[in-house]
Protein backbone atom coordinates (compact mmCIF):
# COMPACT_ATOMS: atom_id res chain seq x y z
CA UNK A 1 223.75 37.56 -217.39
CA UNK A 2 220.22 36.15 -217.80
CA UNK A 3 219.11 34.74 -214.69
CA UNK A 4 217.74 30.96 -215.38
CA UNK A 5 215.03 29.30 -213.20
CA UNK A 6 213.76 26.26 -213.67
CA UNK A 7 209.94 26.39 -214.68
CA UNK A 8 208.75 24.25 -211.34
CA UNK A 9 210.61 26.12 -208.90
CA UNK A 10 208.15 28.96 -209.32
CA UNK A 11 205.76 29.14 -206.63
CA UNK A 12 202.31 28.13 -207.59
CA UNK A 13 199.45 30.08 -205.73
CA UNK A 14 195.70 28.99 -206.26
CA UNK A 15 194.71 32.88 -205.82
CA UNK A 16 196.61 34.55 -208.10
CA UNK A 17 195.95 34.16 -212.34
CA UNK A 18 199.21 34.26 -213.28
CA UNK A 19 202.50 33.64 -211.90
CA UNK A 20 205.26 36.15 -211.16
CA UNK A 21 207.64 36.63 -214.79
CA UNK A 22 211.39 35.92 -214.84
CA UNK A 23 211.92 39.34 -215.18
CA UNK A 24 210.51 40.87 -212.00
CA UNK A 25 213.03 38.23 -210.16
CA UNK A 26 216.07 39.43 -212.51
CA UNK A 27 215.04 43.07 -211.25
CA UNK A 28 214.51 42.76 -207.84
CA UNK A 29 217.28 40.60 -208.05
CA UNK A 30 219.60 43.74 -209.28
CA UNK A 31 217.82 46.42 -206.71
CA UNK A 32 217.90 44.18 -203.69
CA UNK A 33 217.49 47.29 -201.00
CA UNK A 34 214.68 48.58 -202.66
CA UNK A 35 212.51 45.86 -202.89
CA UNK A 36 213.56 45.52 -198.79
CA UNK A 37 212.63 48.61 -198.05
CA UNK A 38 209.61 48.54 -200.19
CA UNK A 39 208.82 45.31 -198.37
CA UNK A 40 209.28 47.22 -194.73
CA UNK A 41 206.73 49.74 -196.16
CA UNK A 42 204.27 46.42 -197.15
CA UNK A 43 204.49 44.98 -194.00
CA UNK A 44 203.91 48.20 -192.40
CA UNK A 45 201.05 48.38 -194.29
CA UNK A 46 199.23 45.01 -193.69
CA UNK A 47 199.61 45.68 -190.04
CA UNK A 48 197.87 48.68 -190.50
CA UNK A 49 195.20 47.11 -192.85
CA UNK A 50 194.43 44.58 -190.48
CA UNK A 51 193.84 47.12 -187.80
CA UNK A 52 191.57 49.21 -189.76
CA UNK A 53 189.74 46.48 -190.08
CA UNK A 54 189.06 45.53 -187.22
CA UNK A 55 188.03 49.10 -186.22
CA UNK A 56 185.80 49.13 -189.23
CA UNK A 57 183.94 46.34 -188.40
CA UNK A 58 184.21 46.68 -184.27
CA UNK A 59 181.12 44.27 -183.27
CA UNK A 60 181.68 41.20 -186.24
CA UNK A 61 181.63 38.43 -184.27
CA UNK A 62 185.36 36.71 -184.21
CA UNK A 63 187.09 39.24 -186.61
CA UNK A 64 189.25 40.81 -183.37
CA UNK A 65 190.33 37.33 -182.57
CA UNK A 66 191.48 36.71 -185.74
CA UNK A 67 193.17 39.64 -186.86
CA UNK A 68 195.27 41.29 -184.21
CA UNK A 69 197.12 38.46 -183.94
CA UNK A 70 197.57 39.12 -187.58
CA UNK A 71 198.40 42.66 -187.17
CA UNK A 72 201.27 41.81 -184.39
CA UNK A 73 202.96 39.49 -186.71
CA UNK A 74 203.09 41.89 -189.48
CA UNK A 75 204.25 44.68 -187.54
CA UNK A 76 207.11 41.58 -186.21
CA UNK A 77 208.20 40.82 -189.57
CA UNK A 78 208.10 44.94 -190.21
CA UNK A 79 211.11 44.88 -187.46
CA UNK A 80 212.97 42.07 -188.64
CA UNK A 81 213.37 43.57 -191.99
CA UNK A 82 214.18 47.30 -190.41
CA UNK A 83 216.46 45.40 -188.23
CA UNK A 84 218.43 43.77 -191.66
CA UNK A 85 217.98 46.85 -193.39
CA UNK A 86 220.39 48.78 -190.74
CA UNK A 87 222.40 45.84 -190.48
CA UNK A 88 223.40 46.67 -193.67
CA UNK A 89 223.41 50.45 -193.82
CA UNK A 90 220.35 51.65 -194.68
CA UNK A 91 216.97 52.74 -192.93
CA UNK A 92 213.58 52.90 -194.08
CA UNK A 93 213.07 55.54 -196.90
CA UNK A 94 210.06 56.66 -198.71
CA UNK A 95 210.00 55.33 -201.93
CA UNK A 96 207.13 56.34 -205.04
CA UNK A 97 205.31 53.57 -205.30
CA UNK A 98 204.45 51.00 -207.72
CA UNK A 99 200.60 51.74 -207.84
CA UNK A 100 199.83 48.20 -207.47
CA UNK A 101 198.04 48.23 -203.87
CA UNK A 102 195.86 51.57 -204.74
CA UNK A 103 194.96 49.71 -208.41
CA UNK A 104 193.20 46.58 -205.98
CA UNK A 105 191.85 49.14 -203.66
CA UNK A 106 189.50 50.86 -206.89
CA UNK A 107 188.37 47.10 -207.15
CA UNK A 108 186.66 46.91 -203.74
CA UNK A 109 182.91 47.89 -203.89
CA UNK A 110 181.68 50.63 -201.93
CA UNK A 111 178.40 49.26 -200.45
CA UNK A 112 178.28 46.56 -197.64
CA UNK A 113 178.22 43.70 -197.21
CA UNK A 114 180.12 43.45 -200.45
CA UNK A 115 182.94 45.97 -199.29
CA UNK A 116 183.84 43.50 -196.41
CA UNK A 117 183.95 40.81 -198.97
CA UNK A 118 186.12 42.40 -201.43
CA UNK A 119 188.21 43.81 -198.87
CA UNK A 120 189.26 40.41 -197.27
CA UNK A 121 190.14 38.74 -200.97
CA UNK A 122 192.08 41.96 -202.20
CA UNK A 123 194.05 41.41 -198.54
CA UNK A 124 194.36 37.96 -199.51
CA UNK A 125 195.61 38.40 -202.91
CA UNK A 126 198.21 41.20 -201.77
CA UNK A 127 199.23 38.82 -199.23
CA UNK A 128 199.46 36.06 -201.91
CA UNK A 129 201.67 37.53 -204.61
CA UNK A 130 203.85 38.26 -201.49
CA UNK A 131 203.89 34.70 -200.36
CA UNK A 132 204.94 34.05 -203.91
CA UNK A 133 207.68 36.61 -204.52
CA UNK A 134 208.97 36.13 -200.94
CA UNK A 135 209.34 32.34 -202.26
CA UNK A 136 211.40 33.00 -205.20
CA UNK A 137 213.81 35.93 -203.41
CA UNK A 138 214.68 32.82 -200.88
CA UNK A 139 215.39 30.70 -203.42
CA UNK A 140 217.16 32.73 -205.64
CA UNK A 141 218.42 35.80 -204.24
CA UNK A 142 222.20 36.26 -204.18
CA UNK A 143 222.50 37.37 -201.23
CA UNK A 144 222.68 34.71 -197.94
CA UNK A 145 221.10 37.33 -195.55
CA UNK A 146 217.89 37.76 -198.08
CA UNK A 147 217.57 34.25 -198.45
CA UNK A 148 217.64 33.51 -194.89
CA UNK A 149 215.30 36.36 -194.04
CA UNK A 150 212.61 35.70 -196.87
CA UNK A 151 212.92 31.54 -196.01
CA UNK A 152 211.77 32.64 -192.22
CA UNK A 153 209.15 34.68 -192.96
CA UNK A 154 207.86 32.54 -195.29
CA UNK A 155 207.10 29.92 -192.48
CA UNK A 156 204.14 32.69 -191.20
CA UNK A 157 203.17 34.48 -194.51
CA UNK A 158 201.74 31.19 -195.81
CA UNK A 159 198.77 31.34 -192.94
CA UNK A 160 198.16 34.86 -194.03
CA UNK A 161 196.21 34.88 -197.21
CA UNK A 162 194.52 31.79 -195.91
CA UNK A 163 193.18 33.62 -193.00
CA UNK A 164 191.53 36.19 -195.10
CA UNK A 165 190.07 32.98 -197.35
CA UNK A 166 189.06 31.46 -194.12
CA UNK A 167 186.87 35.11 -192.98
CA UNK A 168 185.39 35.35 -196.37
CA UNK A 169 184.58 31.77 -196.36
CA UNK A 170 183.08 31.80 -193.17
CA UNK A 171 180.16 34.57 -193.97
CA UNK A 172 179.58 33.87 -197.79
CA UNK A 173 178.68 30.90 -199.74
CA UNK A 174 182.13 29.31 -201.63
CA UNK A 175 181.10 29.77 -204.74
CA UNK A 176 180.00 33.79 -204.40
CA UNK A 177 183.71 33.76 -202.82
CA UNK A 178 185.00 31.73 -205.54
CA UNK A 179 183.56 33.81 -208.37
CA UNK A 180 184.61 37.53 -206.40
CA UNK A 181 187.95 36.02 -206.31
CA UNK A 182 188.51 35.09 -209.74
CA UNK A 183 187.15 38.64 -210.60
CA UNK A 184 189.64 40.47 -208.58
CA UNK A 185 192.80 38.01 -209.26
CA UNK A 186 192.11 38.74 -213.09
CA UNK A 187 192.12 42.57 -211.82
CA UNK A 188 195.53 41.85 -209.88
CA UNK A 189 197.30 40.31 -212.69
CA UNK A 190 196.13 43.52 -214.91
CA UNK A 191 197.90 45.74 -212.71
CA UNK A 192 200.96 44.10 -213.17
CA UNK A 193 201.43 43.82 -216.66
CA UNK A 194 203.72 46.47 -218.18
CA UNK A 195 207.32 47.52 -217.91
CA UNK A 196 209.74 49.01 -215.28
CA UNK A 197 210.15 52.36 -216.33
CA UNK A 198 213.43 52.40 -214.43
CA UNK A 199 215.27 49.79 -212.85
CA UNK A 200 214.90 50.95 -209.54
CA UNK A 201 211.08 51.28 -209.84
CA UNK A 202 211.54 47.57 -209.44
CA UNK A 203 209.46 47.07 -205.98
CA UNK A 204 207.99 44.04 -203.87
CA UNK A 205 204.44 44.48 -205.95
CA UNK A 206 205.97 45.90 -209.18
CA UNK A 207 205.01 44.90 -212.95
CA UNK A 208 206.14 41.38 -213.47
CA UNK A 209 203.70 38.49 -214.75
CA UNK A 210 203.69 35.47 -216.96
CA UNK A 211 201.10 35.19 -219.19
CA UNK A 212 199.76 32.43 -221.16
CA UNK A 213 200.33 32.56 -224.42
């Protein structure tokens, strides 16, 4: 049975070039666990990104401040979800991955100050599609305890991509941040066109966008 969603209850995010398809929601829809333990492994992750981070650039002025506090609430939410993952039987597992967060990484340039740049919008744009898939899993999700889940940790994952807007913002011009960010969000949206190659590929940051026609 085709899943049907109304057009304006998919979330609109002012990063991202184009919205999350029908089909990636149908799919994660079908593979529930795997997208939750593929979102375990994402949370895992930004914790970790944050950190590194902050260790790469020890001495800039307010970025500690800022982003353990970010990296604690990741590695939070990275609990709740192992906690609801052995609620219902299973544990974190390694799963291949979709490709999309090492595809973003290739975007970031290599020489500062432009690294820390690209680094904070790619953070921001991971963190946005996530917002934005995390939306339509509570909304639509069969499943009361994923609902529930993705509703609550909705209420903190908005702040997150605006805190990386908020760094890049605050040591860069808007409108060098606002042309870097279109460049990279038109690289996101790349990365996720395509097709599952199996249905349990289907992951948190897997192929899955709407495109204008």
């Amino acid at each position: 049975m085709t899943l049907q969603i109304p057009e304006k209850s998919t979330a609109s995010i002012r990063w991202l070039a184009a919205p999350t398809s029908w089909s990636w929601l149908e799919q994660a829809n079908a593979c529930p666990m795997e997208v939750l333990i593929d979102h375990a492994h994402c949370e895992r992750k930004a914790a970790g990104f944050a950190t590194q981070l902050m260790f790469r650039y020890l001495c800039e002025p307010g970025l500690g401040e800022v982003l353990s506090p970010l990296a604690r609430e990741e590695l939070e939410h990275f609990e709740r979800v192992l906690e609801l993952l052995k609620h219902k039987g299973r544990y974190l597992e390694p799963l291949p991955s979709s490709g999309y967060g090492a595809a973003l990484a290739k975007e970031v340039r290599k020489e500062e100050p432009s690294r820390m740049l690209d680094s904070f919008l790619v953070a921001g744009l991971i963190e946005a599609r996530s917002h934005e898939r995390m939306a339509l899993l509570a909304e639509h999700s069969p499943d009361g305890e994923l609902r529930a889940l993705y509703a609550d940790l909705l209420r903190s994952e908005a702040r997150h991509f605006g805190i990386y807007w908020t760094l890049a913002e605050s040591k860069w011009p808007r409108d060098v941040v606002v042309e870097r960010l279109k460049q990279l969000a038109s690289a996101e949206t790349l990365s996720l066109q395509g097709e599952l190659k199996s249905p349990s590929d289907v992951r948190m940051h897997s192929v899955g966008v709407a495109l204008a026609c």
